[in-house]
N, C-alpha and C. Protein backbone atom coordinates (compact mmCIF):
# COMPACT_ATOMS: atom_id res chain seq x y z
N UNK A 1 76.20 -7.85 66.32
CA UNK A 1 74.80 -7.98 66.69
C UNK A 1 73.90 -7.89 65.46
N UNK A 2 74.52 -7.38 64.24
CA UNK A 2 73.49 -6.98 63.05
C UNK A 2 73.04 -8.49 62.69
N UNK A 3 74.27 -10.05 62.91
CA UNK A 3 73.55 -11.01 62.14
C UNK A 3 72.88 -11.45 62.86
N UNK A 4 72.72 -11.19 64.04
CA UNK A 4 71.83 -11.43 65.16
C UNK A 4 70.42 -11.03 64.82
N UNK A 5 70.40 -9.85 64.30
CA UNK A 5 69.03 -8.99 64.22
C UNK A 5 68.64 -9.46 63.03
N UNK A 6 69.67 -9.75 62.10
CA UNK A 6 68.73 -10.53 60.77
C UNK A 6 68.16 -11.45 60.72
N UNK A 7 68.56 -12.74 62.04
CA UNK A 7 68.54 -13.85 62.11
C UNK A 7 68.39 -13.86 63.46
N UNK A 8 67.25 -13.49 63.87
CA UNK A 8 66.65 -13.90 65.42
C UNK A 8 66.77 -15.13 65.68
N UNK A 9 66.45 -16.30 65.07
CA UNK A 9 66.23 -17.46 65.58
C UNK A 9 66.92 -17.99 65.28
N UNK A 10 67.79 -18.23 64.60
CA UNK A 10 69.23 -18.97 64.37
C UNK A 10 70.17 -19.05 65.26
N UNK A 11 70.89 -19.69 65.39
CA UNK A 11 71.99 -20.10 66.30
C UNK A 11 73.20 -19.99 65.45
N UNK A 12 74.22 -19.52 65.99
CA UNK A 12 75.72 -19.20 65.19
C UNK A 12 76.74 -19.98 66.43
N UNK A 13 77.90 -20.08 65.42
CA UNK A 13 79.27 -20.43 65.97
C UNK A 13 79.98 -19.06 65.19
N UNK A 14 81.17 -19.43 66.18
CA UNK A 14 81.99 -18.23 65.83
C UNK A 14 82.22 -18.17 64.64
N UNK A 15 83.26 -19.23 63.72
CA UNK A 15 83.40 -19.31 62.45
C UNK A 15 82.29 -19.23 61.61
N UNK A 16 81.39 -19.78 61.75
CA UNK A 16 79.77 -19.45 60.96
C UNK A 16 79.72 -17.93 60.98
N UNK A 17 79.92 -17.06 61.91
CA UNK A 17 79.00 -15.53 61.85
C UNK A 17 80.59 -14.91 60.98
N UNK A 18 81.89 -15.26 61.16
CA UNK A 18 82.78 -15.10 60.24
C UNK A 18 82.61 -15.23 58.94
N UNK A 19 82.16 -16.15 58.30
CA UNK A 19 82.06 -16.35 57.06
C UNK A 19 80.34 -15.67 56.39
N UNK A 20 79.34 -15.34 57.27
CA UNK A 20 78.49 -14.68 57.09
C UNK A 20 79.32 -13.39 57.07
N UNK A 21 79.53 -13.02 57.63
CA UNK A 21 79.97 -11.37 57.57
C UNK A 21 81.48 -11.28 56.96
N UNK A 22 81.97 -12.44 55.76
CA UNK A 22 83.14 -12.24 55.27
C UNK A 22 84.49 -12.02 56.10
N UNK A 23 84.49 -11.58 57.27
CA UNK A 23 85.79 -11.61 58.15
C UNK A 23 86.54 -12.92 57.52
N UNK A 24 88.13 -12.61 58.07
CA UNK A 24 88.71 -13.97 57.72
C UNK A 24 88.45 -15.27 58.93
N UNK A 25 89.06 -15.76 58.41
CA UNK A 25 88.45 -16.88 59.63
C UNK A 25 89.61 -17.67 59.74
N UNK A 26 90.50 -17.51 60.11
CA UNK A 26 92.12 -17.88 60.62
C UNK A 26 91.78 -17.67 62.26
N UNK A 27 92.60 -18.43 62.80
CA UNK A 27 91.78 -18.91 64.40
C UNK A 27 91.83 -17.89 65.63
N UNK A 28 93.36 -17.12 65.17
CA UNK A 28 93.22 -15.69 66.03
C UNK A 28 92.37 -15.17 65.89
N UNK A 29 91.93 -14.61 64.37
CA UNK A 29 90.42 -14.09 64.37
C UNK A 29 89.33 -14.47 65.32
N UNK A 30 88.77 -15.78 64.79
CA UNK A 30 88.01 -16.35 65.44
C UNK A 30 87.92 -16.40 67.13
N UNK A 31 88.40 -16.59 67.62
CA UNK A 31 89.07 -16.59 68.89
C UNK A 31 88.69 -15.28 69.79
N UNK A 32 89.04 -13.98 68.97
CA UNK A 32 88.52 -12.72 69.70
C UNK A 32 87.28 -12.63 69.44
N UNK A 33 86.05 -13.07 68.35
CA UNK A 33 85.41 -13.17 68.08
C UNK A 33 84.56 -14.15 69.37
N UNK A 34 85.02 -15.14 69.35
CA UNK A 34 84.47 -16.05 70.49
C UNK A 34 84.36 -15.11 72.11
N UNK A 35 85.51 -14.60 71.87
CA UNK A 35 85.40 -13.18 73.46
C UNK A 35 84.54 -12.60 73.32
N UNK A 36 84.64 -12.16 72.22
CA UNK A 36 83.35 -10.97 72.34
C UNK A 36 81.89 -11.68 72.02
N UNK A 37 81.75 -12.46 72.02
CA UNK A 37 80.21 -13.37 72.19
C UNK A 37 79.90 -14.00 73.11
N UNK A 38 81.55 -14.14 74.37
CA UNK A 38 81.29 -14.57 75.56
C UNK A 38 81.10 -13.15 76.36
N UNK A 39 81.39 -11.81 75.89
CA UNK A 39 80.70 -10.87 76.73
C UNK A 39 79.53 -10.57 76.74
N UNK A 40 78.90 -10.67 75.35
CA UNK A 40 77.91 -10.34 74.76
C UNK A 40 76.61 -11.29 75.83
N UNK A 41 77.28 -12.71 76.16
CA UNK A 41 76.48 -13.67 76.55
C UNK A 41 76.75 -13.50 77.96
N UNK A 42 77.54 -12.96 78.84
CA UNK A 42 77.30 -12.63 80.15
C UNK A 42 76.31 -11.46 80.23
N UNK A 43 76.42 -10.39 79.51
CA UNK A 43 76.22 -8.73 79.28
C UNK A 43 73.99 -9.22 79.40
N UNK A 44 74.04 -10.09 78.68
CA UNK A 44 72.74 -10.95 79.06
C UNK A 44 72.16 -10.64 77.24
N UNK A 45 72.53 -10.16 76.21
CA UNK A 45 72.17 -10.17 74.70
C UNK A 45 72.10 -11.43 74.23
N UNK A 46 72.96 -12.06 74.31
CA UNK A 46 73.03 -13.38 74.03
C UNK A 46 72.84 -14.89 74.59
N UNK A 47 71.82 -15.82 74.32
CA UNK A 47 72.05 -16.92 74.99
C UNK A 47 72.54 -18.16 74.48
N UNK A 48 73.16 -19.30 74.94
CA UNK A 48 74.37 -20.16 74.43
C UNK A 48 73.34 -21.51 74.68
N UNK A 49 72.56 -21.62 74.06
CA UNK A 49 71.85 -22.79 73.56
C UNK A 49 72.57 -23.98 73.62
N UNK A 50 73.82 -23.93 72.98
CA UNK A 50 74.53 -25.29 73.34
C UNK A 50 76.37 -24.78 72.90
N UNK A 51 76.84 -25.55 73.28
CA UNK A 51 78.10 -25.50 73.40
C UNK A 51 78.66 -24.94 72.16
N UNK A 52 79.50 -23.83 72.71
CA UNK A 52 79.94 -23.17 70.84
C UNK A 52 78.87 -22.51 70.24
N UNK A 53 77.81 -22.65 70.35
CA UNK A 53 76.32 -22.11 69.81
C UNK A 53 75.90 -20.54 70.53
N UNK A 54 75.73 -19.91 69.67
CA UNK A 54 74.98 -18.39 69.90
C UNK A 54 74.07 -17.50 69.45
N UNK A 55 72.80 -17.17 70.38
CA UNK A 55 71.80 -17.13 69.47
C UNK A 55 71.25 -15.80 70.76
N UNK A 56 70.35 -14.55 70.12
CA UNK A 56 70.17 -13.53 70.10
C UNK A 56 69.24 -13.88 71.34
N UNK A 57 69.05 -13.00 72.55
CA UNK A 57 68.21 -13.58 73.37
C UNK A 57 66.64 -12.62 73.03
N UNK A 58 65.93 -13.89 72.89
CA UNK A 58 64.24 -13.19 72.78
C UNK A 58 63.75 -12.85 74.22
C-alpha cells in the first residue's frame, strides 16, 4: 500500500509495483503479488481501472 500512498494517481501492474519496490519479479513472485491486489481490490482499497491495472481508491 506504501506505493500506493506515494502515488495516488497512478495505476500499477503487478510487475511494475515489483520493480518499484525492487522485489524479484520471476512469475511465482508476481503471481502472489497479483492475490494480494485482488484482495486488496475486493477488501474495497483498491480499484482496477482496467485489466491488470491497480490504482489506490480516492
Amino acid at each position: 500500500m506504501n506505493a500506493f500512498n506515494q502515488h495516488p494517481d497512478q495505476q500499477f501492474r503487478a510487475r511494475e509495483l515489483h520493480e518499484l519496490l525492487g522485489m524479484p519479479t520471476d512469475e511465482a513472485s508476481v503471481n502472489v503479488t497479483r492475490a494480494r491486489l485482488g484482495r486488496l481490490l475486493r477488501q474495497g482499497f483498491l480499484t482496477q481501472p482496467g485489466r491488470g491495472h491497480y490504482q489506490k481508491r480516492t
